[in-house]
Protein backbone atom coordinates (compact mmCIF):
# COMPACT_ATOMS: atom_id res chain seq x y z
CA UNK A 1 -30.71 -4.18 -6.12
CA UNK A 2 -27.15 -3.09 -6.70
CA UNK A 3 -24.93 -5.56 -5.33
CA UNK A 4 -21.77 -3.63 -3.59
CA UNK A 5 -18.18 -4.05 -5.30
CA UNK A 6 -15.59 -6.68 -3.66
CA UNK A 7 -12.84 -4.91 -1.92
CA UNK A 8 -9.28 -6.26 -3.69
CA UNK A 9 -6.75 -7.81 -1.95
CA UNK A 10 -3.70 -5.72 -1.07
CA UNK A 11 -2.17 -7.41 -4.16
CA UNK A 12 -4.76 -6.70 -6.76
CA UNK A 13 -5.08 -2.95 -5.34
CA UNK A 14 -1.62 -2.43 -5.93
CA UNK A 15 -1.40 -3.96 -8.99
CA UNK A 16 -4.04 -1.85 -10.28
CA UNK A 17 -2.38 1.26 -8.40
CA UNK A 18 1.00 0.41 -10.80
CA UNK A 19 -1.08 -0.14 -14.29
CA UNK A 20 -3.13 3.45 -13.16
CA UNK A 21 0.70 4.84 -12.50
CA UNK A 22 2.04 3.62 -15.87
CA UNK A 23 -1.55 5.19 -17.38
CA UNK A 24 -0.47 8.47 -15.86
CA UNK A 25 2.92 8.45 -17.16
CA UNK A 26 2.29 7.67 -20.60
CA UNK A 27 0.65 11.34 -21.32
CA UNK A 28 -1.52 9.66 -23.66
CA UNK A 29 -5.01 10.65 -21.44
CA UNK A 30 -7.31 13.20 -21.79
CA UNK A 31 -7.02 15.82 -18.96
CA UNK A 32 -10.64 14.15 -17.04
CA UNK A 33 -9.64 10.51 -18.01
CA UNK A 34 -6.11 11.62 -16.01
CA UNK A 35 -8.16 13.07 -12.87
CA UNK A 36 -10.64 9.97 -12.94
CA UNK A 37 -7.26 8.00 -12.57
CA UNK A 38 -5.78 10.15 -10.08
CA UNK A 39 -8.46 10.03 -7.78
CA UNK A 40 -8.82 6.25 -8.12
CA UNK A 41 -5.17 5.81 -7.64
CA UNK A 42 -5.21 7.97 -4.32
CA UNK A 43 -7.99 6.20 -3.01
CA UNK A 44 -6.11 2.25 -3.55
CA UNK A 45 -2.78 3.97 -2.38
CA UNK A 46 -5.20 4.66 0.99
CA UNK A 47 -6.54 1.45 0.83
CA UNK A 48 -2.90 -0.21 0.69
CA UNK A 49 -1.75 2.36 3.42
CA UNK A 50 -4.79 1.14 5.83
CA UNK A 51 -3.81 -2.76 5.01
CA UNK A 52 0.18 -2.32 5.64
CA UNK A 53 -0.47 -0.44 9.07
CA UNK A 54 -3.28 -3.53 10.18
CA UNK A 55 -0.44 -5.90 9.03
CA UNK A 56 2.03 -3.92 11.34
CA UNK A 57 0.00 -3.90 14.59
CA UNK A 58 -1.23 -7.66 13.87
CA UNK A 59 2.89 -8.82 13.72
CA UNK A 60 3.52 -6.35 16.81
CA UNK A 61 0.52 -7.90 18.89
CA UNK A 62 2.10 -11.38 18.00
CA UNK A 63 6.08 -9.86 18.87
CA UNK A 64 4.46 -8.55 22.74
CA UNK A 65 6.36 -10.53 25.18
CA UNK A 66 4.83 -11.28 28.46
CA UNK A 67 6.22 -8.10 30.52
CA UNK A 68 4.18 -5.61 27.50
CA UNK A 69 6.93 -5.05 26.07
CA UNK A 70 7.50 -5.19 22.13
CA UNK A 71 10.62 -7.01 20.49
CA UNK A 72 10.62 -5.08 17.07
CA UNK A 73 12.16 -7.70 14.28
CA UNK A 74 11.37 -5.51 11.35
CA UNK A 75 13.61 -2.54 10.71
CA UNK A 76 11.84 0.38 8.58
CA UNK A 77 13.17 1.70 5.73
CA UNK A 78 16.45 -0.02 5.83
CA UNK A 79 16.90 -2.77 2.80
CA UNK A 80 19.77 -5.04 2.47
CA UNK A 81 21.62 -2.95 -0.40
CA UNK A 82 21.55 0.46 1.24
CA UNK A 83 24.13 -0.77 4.02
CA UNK A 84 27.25 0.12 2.20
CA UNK A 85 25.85 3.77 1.55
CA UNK A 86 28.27 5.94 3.04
């Protein structure tokens, strides 16, 4: 019996996302070694995409104050050295 694959952690799947990027960008593949990458990469950048929106609803379930409400602590897509961008 074939014994099913472990899923990665976040970490490992976007560490292998990164060395599949680099891969790509090097031009050194074959035209179906670059698609085989391509689709794996899409399919971890999923994978990462499912794990970061769980994370987000498991912080706002723990953030819901007692009238339902939601205090939001994290701000999206602001980062500490994109302030003084005028």
């Amino acid at each position: 019996m074939e014994k099913k694959a472990k899923k990665p952690t976040f970490e490992e799947a976007l560490e292998e996302l990164e060395t599949i990027a680099q891969k790509l960008e090097s031009g050194e593949l074959t035209l179906d070694e670059s698609i085989q990458y391509y689709e794996k990469g899409v399919a971890l950048a999923k994978f990462c995409h499912q794990k970061l929106e769980e994370a987000e609803r498991k912080i706002e379930i723990l953030q819901k104050q007692p009238d339902g409400s939601i205090q939001k602590k994290i701000n999206k897509g602001k980062r500490r050295h994109g302030r003084d961008r005028g």
